[in-house]
Protein backbone atom coordinates (compact mmCIF):
# COMPACT_ATOMS: atom_id res chain seq x y z
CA UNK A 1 39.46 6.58 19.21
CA UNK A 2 39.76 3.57 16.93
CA UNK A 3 37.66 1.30 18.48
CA UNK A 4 35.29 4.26 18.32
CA UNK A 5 35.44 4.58 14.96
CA UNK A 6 35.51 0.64 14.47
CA UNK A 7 32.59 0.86 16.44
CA UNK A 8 30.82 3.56 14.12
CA UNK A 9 31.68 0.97 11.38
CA UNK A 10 30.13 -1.81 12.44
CA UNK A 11 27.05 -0.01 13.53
CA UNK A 12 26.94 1.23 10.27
CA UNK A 13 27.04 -1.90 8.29
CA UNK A 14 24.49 -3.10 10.74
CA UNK A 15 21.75 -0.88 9.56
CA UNK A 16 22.82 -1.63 5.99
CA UNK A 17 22.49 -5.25 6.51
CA UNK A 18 18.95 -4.21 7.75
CA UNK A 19 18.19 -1.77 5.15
CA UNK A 20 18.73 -4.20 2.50
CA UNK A 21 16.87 -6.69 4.67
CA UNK A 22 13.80 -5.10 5.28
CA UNK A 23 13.84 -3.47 1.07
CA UNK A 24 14.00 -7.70 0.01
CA UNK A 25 10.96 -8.37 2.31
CA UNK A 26 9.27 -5.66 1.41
CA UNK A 27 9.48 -6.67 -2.58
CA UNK A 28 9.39 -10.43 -2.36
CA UNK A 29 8.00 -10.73 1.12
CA UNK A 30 9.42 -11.71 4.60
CA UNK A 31 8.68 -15.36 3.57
CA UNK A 32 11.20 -15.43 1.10
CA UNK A 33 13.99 -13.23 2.87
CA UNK A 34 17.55 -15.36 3.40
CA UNK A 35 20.95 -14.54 4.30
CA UNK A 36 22.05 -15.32 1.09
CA UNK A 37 19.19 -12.70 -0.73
CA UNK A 38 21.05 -10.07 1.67
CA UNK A 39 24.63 -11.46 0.82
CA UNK A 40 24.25 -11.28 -2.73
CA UNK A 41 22.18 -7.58 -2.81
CA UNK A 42 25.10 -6.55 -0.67
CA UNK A 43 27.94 -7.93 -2.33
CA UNK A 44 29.04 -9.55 1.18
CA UNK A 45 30.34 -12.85 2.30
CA UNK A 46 27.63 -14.59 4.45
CA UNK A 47 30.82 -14.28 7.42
CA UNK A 48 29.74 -10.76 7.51
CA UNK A 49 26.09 -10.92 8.61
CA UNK A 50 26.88 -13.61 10.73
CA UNK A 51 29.16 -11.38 12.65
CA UNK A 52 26.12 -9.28 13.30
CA UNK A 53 23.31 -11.61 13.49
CA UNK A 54 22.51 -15.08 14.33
CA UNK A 55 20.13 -16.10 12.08
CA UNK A 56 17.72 -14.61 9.73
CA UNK A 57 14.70 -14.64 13.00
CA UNK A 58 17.05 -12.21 14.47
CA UNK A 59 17.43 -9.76 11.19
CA UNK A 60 13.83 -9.54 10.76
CA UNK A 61 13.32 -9.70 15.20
CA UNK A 62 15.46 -6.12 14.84
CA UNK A 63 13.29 -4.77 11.50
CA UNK A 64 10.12 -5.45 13.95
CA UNK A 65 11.78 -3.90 16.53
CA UNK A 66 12.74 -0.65 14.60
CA UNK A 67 9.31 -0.09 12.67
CA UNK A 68 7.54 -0.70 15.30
CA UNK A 69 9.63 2.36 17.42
CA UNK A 70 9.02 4.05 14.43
CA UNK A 71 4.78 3.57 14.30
CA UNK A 72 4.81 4.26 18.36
CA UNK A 73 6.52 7.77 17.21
CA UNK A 74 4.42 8.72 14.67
CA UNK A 75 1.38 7.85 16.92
CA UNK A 76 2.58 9.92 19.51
CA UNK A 77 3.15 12.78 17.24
CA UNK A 78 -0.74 12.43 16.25
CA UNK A 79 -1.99 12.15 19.79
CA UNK A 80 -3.73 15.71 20.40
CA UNK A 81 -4.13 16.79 24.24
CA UNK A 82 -6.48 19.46 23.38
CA UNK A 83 -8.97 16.46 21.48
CA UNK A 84 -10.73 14.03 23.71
CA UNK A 85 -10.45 10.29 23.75
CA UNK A 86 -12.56 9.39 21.18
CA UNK A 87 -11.44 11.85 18.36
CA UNK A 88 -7.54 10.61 19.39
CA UNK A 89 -8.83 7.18 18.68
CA UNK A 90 -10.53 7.54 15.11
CA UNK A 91 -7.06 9.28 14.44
CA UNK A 92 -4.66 6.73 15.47
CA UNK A 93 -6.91 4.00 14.17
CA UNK A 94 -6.99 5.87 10.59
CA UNK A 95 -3.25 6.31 10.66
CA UNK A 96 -2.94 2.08 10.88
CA UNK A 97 -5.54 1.33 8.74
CA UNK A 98 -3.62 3.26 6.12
CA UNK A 99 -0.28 1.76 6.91
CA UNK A 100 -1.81 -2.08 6.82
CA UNK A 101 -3.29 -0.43 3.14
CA UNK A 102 -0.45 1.54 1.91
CA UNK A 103 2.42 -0.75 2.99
CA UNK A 104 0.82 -4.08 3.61
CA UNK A 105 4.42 -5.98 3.63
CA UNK A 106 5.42 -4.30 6.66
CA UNK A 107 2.19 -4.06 8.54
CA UNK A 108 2.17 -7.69 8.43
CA UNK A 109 5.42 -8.05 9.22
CA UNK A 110 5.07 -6.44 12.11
CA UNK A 111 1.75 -7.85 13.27
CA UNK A 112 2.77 -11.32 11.97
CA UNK A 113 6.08 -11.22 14.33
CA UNK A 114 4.47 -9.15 17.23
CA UNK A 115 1.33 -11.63 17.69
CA UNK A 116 2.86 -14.67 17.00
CA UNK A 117 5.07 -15.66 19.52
CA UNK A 118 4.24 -18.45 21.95
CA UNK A 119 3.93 -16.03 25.04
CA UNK A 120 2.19 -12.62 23.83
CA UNK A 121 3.00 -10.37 26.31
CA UNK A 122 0.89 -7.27 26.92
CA UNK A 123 2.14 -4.44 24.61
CA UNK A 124 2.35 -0.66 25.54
CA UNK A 125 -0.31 -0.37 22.80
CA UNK A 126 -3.03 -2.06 24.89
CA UNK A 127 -1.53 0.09 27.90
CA UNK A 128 -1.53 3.24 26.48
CA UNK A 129 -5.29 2.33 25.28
CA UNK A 130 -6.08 1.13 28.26
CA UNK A 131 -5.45 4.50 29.91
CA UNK A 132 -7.32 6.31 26.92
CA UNK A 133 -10.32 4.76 28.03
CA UNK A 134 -9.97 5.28 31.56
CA UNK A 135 -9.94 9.30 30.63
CA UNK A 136 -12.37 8.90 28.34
CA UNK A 137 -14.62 7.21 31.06
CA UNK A 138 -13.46 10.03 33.65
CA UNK A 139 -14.71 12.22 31.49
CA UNK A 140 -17.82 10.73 31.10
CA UNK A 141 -17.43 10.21 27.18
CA UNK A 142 -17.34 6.64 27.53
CA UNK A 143 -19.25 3.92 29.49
CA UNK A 144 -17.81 2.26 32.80
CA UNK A 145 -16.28 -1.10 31.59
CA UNK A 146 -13.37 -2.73 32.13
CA UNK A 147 -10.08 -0.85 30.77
CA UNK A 148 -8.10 -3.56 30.63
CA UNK A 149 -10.22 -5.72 28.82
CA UNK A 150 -12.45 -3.23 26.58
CA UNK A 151 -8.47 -2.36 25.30
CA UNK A 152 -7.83 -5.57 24.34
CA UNK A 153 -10.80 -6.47 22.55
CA UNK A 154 -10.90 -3.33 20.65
CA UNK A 155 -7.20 -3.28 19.83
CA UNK A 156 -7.49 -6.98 18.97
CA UNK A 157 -10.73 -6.10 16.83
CA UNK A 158 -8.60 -3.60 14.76
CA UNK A 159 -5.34 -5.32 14.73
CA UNK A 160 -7.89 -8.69 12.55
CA UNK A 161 -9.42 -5.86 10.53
CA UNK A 162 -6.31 -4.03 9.60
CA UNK A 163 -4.85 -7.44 8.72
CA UNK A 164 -7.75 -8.54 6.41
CA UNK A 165 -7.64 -4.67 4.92
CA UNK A 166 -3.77 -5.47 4.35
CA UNK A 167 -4.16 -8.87 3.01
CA UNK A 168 -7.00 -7.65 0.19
CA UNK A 169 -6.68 -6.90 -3.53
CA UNK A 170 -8.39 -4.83 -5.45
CA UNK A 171 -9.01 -2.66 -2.70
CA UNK A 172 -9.53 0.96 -3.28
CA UNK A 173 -8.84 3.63 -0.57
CA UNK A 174 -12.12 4.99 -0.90
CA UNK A 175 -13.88 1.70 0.34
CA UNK A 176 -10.98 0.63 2.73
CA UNK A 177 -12.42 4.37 3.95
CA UNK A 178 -15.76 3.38 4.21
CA UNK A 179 -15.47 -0.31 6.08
CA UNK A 180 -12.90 1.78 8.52
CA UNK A 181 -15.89 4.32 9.10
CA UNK A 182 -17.97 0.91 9.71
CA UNK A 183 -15.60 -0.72 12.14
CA UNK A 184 -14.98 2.41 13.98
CA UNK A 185 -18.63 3.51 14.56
CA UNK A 186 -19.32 -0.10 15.83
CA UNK A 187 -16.56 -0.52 17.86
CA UNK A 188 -17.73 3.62 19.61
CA UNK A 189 -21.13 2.65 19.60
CA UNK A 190 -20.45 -0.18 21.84
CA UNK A 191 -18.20 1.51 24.94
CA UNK A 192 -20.32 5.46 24.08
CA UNK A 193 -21.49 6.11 27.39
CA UNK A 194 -25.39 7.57 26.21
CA UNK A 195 -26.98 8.53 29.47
């Protein structure tokens, strides 16, 4: 029972030590997050974040690793059985387009730590694209091409876009709407199966 509650505890100061984390990067940027930022917006020795992380890499490694569970949710949530493949796409595309707008700190953060590692590895993204396509192609919405590959272009396509969207000022929502319209249509008119 104590070590339970020790347990609760520590898991607790954990997600504070996050929390404050991922609320520095998002004002001052990732860039600039330290251990001793955290220490000092916490009022905690540096002995305590140790004790729950190695380094800074890991801190932000576990913000990824939460926001990114968090974007696969909401995603999920917006995924509509009864729509086909192509109106599912416009809205998960739309939903990330406004995230890299709204909350361009944490959309690059994500991206930035995701897509940057020596050894990408294939992400359930791609996957779970890939498989949209196939249906879509099943269904005769979309051209025969290859899944796998028509995926990763077109995630990689909007994964550049939404980065260049995020990394713009001045920007209003109204013409971040329009070039999203633009990409999209491209991007459809090239795998639209037209027969």
């Amino acid at each position: 029972m104590v070590k339970n509650a020790q347990q609760k505890r520590s898991e607790k100061l954990r997600q504070e030590i996050l929390d404050n984390a991922l609320e520095i990067g998002l004002q001052e940027g990732f860039e600039e997050l330290s251990i001793r930022k955290i220490t000092k917006k916490m009022q905690y020795s540096t002995g305590i974040i140790y004790h729950h992380f190695k380094n800074k890499q890991e801190i932000i490694d576990a913000i990824v690793t939460t926001e990114t569970l968090l974007l696969y949710s909401q995603i999920s949530e917006l995924l509509d059985d009864t729509k086909d493949v192509i109106a599912n796409l416009e809205t998960v595309f739309h939903h990330i387009i406004k995230l890299a707008f709204k909350e361009p700190e944490k959309y690059n953060l994500v991206v930035s730590q995701k897509y940057s590692r020596p050894k990408l590895e294939r992400t359930k993204w791609i996957d779970q694209l890939s498989k949209a396509l196939k249906k879509g192609m099943q269904d005769g919405l979309l051209r025969e091409v290859d899944p796998d590959k028509a995926a990763f272009s077109i995630w990689s396509s909007f994964i550049g876009f939404n980065l260049m969207i995020s990394r713009s000022n001045g920007l209003t929502l109204e013409e971040v709407e329009a070039m999203f319209r633009v990409q999209f249509d491209l991007i459809m008119k090239g795998i639209l199966d037209y027969q």
